[in-house]
Protein backbone atom coordinates (compact mmCIF):
# COMPACT_ATOMS: atom_id res chain seq x y z
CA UNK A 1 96.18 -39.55 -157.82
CA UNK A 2 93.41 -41.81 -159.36
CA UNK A 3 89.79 -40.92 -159.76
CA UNK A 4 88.45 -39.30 -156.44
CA UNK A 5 85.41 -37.61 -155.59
CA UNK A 6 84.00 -34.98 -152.93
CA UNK A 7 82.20 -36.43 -149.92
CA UNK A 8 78.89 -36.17 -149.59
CA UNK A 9 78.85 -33.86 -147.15
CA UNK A 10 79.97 -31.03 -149.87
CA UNK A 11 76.90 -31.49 -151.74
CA UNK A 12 74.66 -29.76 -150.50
CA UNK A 13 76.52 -27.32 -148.76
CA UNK A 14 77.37 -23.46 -149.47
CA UNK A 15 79.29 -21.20 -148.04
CA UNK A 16 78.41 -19.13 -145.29
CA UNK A 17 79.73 -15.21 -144.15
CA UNK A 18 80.37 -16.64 -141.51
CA UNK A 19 82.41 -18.94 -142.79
CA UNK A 20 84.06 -16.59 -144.85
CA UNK A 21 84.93 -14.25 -142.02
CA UNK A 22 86.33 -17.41 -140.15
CA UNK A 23 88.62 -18.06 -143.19
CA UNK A 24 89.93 -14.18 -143.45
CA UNK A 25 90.79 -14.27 -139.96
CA UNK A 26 92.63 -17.27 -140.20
CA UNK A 27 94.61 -16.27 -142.82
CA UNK A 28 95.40 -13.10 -141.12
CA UNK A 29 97.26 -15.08 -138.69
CA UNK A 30 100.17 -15.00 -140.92
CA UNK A 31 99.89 -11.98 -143.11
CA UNK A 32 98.84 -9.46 -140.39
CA UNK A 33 100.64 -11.13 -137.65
CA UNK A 34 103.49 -13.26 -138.46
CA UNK A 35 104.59 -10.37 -141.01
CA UNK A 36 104.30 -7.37 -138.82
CA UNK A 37 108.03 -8.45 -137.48
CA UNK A 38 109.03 -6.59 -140.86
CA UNK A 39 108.41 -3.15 -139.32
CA UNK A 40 109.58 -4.09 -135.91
CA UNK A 41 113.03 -5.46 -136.72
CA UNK A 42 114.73 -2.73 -134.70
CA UNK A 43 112.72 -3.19 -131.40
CA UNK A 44 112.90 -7.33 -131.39
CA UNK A 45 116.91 -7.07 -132.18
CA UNK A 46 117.53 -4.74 -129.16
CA UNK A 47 114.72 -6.61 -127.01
CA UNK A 48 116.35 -10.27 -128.07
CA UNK A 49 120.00 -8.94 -127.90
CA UNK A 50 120.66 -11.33 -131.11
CA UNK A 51 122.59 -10.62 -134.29
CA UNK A 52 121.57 -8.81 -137.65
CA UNK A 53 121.84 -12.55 -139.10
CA UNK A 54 120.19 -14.54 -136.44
CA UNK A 55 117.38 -11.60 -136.86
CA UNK A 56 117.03 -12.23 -140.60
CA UNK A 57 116.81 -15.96 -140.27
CA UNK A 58 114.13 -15.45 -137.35
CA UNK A 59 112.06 -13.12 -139.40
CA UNK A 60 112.49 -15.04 -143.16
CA UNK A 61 111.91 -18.30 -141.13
CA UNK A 62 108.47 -18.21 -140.75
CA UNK A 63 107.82 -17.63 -145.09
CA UNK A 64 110.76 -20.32 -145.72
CA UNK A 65 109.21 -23.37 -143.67
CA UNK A 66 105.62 -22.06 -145.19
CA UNK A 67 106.62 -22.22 -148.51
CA UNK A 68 108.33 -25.31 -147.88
CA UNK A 69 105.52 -27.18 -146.17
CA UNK A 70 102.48 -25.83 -147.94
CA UNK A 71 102.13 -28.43 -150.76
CA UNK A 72 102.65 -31.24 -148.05
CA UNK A 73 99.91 -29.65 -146.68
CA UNK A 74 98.21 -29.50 -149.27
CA UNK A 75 98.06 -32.70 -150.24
CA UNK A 76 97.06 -33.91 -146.92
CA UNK A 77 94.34 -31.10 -146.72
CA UNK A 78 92.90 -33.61 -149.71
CA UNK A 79 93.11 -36.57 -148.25
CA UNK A 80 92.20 -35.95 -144.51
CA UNK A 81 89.89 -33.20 -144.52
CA UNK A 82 90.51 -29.31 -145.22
CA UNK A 83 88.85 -28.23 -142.10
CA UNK A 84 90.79 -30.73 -140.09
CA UNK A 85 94.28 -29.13 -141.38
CA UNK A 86 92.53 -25.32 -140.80
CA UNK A 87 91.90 -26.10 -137.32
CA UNK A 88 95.53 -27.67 -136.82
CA UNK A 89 97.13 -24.32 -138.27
CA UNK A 90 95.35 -22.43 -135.99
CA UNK A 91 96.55 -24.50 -133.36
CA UNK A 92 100.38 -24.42 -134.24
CA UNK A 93 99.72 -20.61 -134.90
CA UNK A 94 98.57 -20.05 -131.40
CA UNK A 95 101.67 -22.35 -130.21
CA UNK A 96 104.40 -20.27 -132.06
CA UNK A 97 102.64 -16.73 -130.98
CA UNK A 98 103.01 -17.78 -127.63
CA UNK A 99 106.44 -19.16 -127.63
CA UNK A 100 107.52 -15.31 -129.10
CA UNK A 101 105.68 -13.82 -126.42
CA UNK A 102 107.82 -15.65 -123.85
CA UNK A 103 110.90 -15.19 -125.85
CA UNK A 104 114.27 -14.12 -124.47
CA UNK A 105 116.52 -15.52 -126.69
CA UNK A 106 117.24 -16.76 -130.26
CA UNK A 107 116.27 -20.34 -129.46
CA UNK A 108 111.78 -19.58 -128.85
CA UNK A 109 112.15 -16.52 -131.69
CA UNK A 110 112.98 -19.25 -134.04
CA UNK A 111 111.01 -21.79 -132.84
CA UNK A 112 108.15 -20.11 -132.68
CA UNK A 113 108.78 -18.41 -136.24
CA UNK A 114 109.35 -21.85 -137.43
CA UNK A 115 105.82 -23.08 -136.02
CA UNK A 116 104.26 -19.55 -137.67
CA UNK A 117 105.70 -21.24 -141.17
CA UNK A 118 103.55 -24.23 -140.47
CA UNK A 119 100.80 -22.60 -139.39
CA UNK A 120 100.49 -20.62 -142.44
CA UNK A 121 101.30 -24.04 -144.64
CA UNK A 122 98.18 -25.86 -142.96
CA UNK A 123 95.67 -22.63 -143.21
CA UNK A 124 96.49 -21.25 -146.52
CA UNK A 125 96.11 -24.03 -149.18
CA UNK A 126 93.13 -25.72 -147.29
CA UNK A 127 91.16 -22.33 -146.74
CA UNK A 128 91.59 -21.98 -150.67
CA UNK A 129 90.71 -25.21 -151.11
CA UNK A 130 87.28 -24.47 -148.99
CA UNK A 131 86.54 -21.12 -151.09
CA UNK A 132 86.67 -23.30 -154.71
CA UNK A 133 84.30 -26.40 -153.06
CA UNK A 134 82.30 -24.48 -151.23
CA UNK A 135 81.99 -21.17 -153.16
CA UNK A 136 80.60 -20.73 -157.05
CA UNK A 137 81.08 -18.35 -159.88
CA UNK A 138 80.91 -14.91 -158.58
CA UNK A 139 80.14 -16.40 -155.15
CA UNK A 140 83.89 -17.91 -155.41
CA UNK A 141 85.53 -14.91 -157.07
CA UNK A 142 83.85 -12.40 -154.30
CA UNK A 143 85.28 -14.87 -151.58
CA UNK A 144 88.38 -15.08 -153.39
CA UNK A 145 88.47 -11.28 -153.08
CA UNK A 146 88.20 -11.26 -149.08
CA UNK A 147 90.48 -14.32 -149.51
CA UNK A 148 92.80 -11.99 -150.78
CA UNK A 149 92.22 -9.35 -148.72
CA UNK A 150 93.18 -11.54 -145.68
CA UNK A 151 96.50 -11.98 -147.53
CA UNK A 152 97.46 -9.11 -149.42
CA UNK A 153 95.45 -6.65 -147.24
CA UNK A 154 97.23 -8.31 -143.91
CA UNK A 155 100.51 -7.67 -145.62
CA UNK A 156 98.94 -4.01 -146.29
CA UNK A 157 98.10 -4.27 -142.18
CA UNK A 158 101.17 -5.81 -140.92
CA UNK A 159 103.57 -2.69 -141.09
CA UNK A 160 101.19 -0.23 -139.98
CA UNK A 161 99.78 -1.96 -137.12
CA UNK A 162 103.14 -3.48 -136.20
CA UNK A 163 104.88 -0.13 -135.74
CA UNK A 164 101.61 1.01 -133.58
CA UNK A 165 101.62 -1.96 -131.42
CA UNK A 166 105.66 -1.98 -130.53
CA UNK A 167 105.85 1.97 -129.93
CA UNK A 168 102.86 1.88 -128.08
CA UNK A 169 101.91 -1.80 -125.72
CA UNK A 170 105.47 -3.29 -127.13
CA UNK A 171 105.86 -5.68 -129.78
CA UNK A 172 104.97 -8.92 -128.05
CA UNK A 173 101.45 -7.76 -127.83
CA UNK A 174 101.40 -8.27 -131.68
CA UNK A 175 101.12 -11.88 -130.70
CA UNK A 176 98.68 -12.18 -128.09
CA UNK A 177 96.64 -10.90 -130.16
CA UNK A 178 97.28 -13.41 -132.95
CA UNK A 179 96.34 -15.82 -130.83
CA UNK A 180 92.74 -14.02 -130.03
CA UNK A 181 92.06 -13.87 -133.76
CA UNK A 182 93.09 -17.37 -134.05
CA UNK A 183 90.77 -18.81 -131.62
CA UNK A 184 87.81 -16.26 -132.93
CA UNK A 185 88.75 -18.09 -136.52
CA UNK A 186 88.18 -21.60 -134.78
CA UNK A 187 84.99 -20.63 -133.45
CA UNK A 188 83.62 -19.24 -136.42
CA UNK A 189 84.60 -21.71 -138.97
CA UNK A 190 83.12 -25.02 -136.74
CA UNK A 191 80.47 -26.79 -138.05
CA UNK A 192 81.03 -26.09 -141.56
CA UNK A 193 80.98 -30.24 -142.98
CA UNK A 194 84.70 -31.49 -143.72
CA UNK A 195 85.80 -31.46 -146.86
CA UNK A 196 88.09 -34.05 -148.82
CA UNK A 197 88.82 -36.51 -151.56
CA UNK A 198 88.51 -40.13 -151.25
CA UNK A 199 90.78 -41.50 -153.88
CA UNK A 200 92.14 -45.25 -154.16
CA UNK A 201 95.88 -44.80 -154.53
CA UNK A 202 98.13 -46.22 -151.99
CA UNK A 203 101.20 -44.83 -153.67
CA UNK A 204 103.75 -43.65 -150.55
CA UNK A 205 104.39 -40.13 -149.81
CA UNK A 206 107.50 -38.74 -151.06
CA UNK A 207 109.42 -38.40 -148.53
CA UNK A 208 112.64 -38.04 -150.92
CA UNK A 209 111.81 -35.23 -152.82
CA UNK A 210 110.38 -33.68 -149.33
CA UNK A 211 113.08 -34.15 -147.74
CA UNK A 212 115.83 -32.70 -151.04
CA UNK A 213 113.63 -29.35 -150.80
CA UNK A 214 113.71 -28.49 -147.36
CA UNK A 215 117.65 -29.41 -147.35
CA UNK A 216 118.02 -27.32 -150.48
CA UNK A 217 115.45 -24.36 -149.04
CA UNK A 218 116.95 -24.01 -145.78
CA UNK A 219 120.69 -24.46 -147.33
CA UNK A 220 119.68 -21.31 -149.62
CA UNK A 221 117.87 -19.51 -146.59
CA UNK A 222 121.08 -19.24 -144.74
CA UNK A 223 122.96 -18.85 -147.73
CA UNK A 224 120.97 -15.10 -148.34
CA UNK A 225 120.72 -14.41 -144.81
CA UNK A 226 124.09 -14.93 -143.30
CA UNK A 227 126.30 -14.34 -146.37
CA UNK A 228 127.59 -11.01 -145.98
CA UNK A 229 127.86 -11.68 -142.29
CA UNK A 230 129.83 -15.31 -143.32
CA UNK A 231 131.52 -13.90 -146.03
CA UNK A 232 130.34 -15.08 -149.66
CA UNK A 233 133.81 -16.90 -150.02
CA UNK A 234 134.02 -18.40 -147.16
CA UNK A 235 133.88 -22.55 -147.10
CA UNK A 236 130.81 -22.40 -145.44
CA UNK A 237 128.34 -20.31 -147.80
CA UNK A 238 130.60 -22.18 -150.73
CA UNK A 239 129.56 -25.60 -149.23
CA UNK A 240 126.04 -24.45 -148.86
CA UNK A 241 125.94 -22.81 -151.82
CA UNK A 242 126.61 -26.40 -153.80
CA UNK A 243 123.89 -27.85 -151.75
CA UNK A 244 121.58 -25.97 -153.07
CA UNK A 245 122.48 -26.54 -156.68
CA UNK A 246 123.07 -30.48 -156.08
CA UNK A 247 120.22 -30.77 -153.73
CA UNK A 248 117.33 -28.67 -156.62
CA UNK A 249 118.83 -30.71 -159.32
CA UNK A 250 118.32 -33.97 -157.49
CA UNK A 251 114.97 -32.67 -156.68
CA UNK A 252 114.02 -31.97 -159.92
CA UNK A 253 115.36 -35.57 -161.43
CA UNK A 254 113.59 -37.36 -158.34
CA UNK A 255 109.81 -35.87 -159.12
CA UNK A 256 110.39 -36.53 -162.68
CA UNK A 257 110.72 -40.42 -162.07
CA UNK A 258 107.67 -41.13 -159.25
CA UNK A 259 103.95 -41.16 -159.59
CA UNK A 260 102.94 -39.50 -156.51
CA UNK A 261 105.60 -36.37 -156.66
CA UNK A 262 106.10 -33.67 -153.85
CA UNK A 263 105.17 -31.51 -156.68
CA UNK A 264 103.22 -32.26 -159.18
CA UNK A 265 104.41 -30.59 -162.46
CA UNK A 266 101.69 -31.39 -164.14
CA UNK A 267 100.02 -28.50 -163.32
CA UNK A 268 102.52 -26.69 -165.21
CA UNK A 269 101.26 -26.91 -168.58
CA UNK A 270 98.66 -25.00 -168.08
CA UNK A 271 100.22 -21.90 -169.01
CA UNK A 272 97.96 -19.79 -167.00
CA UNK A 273 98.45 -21.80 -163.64
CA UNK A 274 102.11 -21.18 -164.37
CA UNK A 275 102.20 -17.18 -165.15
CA UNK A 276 99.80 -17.05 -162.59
CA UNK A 277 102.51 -19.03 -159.78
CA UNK A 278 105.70 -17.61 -160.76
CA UNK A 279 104.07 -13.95 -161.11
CA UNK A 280 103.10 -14.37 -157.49
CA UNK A 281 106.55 -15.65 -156.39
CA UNK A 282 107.89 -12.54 -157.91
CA UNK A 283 106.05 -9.73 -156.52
CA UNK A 284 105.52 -11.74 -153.29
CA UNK A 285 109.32 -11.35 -153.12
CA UNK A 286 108.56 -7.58 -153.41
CA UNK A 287 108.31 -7.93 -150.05
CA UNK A 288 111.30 -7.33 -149.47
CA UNK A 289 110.76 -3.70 -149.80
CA UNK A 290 109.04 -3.45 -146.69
CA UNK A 291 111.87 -4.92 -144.78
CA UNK A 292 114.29 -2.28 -146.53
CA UNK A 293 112.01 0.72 -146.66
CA UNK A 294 111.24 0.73 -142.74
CA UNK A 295 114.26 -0.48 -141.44
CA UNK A 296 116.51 2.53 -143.54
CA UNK A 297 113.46 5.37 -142.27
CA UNK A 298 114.63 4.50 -138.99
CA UNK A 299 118.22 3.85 -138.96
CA UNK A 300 119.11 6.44 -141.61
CA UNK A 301 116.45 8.93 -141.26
CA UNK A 302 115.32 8.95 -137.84
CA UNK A 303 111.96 7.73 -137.63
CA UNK A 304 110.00 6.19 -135.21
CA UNK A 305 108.34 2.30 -135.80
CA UNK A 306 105.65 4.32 -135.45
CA UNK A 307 106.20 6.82 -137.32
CA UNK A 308 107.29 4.22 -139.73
CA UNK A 309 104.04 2.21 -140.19
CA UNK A 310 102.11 5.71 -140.87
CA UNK A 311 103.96 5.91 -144.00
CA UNK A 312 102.26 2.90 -144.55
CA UNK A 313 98.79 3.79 -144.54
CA UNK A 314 98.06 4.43 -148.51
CA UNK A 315 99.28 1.24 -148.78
CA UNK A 316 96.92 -0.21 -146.36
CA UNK A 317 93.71 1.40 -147.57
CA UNK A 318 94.18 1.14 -151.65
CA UNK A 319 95.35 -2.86 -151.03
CA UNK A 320 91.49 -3.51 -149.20
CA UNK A 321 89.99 -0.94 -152.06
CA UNK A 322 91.34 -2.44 -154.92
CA UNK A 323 91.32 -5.98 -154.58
CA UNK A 324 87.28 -5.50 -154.90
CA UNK A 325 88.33 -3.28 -158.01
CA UNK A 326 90.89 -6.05 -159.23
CA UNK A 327 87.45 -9.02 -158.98
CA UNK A 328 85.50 -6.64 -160.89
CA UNK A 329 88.14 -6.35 -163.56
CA UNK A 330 88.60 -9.91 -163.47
CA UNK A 331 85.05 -10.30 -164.59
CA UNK A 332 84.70 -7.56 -166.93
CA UNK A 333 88.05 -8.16 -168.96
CA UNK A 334 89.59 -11.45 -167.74
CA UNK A 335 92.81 -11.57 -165.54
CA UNK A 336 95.78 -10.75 -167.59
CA UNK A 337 95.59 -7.31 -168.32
CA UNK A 338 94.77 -6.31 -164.17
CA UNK A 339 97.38 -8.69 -163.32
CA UNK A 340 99.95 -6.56 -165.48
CA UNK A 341 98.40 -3.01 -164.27
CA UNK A 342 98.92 -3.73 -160.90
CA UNK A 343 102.82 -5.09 -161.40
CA UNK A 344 103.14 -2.26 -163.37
CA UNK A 345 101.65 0.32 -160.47
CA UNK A 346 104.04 -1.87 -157.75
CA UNK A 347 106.94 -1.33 -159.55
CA UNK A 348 106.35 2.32 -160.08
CA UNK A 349 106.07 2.62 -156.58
CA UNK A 350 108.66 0.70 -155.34
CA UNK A 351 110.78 2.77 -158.01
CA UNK A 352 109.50 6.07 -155.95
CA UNK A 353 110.75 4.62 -152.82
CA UNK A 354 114.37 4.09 -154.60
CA UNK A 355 114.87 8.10 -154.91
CA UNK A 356 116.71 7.98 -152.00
CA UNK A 357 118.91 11.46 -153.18
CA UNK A 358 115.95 13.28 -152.08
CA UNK A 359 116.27 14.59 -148.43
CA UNK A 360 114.09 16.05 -145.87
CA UNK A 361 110.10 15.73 -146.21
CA UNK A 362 110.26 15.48 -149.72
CA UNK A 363 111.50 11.95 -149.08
CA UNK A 364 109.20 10.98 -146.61
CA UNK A 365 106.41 11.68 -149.18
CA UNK A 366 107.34 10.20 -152.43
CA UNK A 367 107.40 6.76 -149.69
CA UNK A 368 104.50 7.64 -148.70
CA UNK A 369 103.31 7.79 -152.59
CA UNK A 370 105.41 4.88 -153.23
CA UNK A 371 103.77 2.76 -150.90
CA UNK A 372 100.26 3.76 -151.91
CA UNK A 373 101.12 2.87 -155.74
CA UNK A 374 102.68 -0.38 -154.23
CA UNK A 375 99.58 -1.19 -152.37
CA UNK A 376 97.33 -0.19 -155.06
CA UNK A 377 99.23 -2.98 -157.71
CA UNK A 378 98.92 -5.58 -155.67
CA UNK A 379 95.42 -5.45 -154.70
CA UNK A 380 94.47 -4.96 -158.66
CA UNK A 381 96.86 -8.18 -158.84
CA UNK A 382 95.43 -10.51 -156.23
CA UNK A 383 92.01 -12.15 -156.95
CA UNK A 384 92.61 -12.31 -160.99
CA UNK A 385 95.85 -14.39 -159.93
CA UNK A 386 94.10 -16.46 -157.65
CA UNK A 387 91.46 -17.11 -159.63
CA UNK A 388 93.74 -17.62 -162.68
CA UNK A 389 95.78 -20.08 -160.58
CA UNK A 390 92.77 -22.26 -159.37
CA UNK A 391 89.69 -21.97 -161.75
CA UNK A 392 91.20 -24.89 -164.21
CA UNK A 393 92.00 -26.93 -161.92
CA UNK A 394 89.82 -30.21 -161.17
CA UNK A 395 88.54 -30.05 -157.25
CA UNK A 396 90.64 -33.23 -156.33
CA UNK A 397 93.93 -31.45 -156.78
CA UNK A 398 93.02 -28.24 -155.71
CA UNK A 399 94.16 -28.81 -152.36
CA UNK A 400 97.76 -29.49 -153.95
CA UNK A 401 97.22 -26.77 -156.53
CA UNK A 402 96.74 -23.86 -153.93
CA UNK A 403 99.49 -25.65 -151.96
CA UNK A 404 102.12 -25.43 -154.99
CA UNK A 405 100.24 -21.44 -155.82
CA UNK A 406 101.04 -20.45 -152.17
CA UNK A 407 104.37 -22.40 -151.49
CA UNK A 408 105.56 -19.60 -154.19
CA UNK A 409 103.98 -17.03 -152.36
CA UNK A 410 105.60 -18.09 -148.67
CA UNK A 411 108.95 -19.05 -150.58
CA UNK A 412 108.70 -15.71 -152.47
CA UNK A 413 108.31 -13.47 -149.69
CA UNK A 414 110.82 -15.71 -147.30
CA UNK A 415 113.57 -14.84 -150.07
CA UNK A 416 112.91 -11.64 -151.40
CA UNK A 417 112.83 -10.69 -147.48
CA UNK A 418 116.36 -12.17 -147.20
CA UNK A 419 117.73 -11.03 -150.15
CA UNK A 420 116.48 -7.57 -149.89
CA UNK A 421 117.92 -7.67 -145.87
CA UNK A 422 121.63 -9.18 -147.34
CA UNK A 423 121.55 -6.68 -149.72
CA UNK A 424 120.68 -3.64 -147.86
CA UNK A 425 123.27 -4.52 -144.33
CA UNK A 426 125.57 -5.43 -146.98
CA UNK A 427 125.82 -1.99 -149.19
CA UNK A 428 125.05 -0.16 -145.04
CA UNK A 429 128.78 -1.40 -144.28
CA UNK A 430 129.90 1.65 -142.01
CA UNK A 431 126.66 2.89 -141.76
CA UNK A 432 125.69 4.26 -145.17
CA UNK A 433 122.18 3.40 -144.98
CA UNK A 434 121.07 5.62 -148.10
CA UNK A 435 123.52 3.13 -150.29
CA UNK A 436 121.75 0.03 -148.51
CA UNK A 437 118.81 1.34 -149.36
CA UNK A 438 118.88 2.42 -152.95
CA UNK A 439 120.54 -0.79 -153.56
CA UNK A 440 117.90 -3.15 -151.63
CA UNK A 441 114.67 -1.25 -153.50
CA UNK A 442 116.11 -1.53 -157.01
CA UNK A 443 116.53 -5.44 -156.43
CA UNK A 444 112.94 -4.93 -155.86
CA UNK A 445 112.16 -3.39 -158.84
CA UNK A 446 114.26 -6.27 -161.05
CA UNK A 447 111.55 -8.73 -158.69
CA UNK A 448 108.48 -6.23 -160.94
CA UNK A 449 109.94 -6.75 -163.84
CA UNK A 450 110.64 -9.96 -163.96
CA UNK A 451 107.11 -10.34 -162.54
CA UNK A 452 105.90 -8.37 -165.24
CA UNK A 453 107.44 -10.50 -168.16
CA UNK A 454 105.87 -13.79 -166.97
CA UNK A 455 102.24 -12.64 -166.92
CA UNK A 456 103.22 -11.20 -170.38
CA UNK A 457 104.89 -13.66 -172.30
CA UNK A 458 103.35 -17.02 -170.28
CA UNK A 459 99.77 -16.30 -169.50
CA UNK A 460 97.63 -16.51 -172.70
CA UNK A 461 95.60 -13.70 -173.58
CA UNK A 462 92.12 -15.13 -172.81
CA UNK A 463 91.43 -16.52 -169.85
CA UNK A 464 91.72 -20.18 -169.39
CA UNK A 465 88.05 -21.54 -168.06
């Protein structure tokens, strides 16, 4: 992209609570919402009458077509207008709700999973994109903060209020009321002026390299998901499986030889935009936990979803109470060292989960623990990530930037979610769900480690500015 400004209708402008609000709720949409199918698994399989496959596909669906949309997104969130592409994710998000609350089969649970992805790929990059124009210095990092808190607090939410909603109203209700919040984001966000880039390059979208990652994304999707069910040998997962190395490779070679690439890598070299993004693809992929952790406390121990999501409660409050602590951190000590503190805390608490020997109560509270530790890591994580992944980057490619930043959060989750799911059904063959288990949280704990070793070894020690 050539030189390109700001209109001038972001010049004068600042952003509003109200605005702010408007953006948290929108965000929710996905985090709270669209992710509270982790903790009601159970209840939608029975409900749907579909497979343990066709389940994991619905439910990873909505973080794989996310992640692979977001930086189209993106991109066009810079060129047509960020609130333009805000209000046409809360549209699709009020779209796909409502096809799952009509659903009776695997054909609108998809579907409308599939439009949740796209939602979340409109809202997510532009709504950053509006907290770095509109928002400065500790203005930006406090709505960074609530940014965050829409995110990783809804992902604090989603199990919690998921398992309240399906024991209690049923879990289709979790939707209608995604599309309430939706429309309350709409109202409270209009007026705000648009904001985007006017640039003079005509260079052609590429449609190529768009078109090699979704091929390669959704080859790998069903790859994780369906491979135990398939068979890992079998011709199909071996056919798919040499997609997705031909079809990344290919990527990789195409975006290397264009000028206006899917993904633009050179935002890589800034070493702290890259710790930063692959940091948050890793413990986004922690995710997966949460898909392991409730589904085994109710098929091997007994619980409730209700039951389920109290379990989940530390997690919920210490997520909203440190990501305020996390911003402060941030601008008391820079980002790297609460970025490693809170990986640190995650994994310990994922690794408290994993004790699966222990039986009775005992059990029921080191999760309990477990997820409070988790909960507390990742809200010391969030805003000196964030703010690590967009402060250098100039305002015309922060659209793209956040894009690229949250494609590895969406793709993250979407595949730790599968993975973790392949690997627990796979080691719960016969209905050992303890082995399942202890199997699916320590791949969780390799996803903190490795987490861990890029903010240590990539990320420079002072902040980049």
């Amino acid at each position: 992209m050539k030189a390109a400004t700001h209109t001038a209708d972001t010049a004068t402008y600042k952003g509003t609570n109200k605005l702010l609000i408007g953006i948290v709720l929108s965000v929710l949409t996905y985090w709270l919402f669209a992710q509270s199918l982790l903790n009601m698994a159970p209840a939608v399989q029975s409900d749907l009458g579909v497979s343990s496959g066709v389940l994991n596909i619905g439910i990873s669906m909505t973080g794989l077509f996310s992640g692979i949309f977001i930086v189209v997104a993106g991109g066009l969130a810079d060129k047509l207008g960020r609130m333009k592409l805000t209000y046409i994710g809360l549209i699709l998000s009020v779209i796909g709700s409502a096809a799952l609350v009509i659903a009776h089969g695997p054909v609108l649970f998809i579907g409308g999973r599939i439009l949740q992805g796209l939602s979340a790929a409109c809202i997510m990059p532009a709504t950053m994109a509006l907290v770095k124009t509109y928002y400065e210095g500790k203005d930006r990092q406090r709505a960074l903060s609530y940014w965050s808190i829409g995110s990783w607090g809804g992902s604090g939410l989603c199990s919690f209020f998921g398992g309240a909603i399906a024991s209690s109203l049923g879990w289709r209700y979790v939707f209608i009321f995604s599309i309430i919040v939706s429309i309350c984001s709409a109202l409270l966000i209009f007026g705000t002026p648009e904001s985007k880039v006017v640039s003079d390059s005509n260079s052609k979208f590429d449609s190529i390299g768009l078109l090699l990652f979704i091929v390669s994304m959704v080859a790998l999707n069903v790859v994780v998901s369906k491979g135990s069910e398939l068979g890992w040998t079998s011709p199909i997962v071996l056919i798919l499986a040499v997609i997705v190395i031909i079809g990344l490779i290919a990527f990789y070679k195409v975006e290397q030889t264009i000028d206006n690439s899917f993904v633009e890598f050179s935002l890589f070299e800034n070493r702290g935009y890259l710790g930063a993004t692959i940091s948050n693809f890793l413990l986004n992929a922690v995710a997966g936990t949460l898909i392991v952790i409730n589904t085994y406390v109710q098929q091997g121990r007994g619980l409730s979803s209700a039951k389920t999501g109290m379990l989940s409660i530390g997690y919920l409050c210490l997520v909203l109470i440190t990501i305020r602590i996390g911003e402060k951190l941030l601008q008391t000590i820079g980002a790297k060292k609460p970025m490693l503190w809170g990986t640190i805390l995650s994994g310990t608490g994922v690794g408290l989960m994993a004790l699966t020997m222990v039986t009775g109560t005992a059990y029921f509270i080191l999760v309990f623990i477990g997820y409070s530790l988790f909960g507390m890591g990742l809200g010391m994580y969030a805003t000196p990530s964030t703010d690590t992944a967009i402060s250098s980057v100039p305002n015309e490619k922060a659209g793209v930037a956040s894009g690229i930043y949250k494609m590895a959060s969406s793709l993250g989750g979407a595949l730790g979610v599968a993975i973790s799911a392949a690997v627990y059904n796979g080691f719960s063959a016969g209905g050992n769900y303890t082995q399942g288990a202890t199997f699916g949280l320590l791949t969780n704990i390799l996803f903190c480690v490795l987490a861990l070793g890029s903010i240590l070894f990539i990320i420079p020690k002072e902040k980049q500015v």
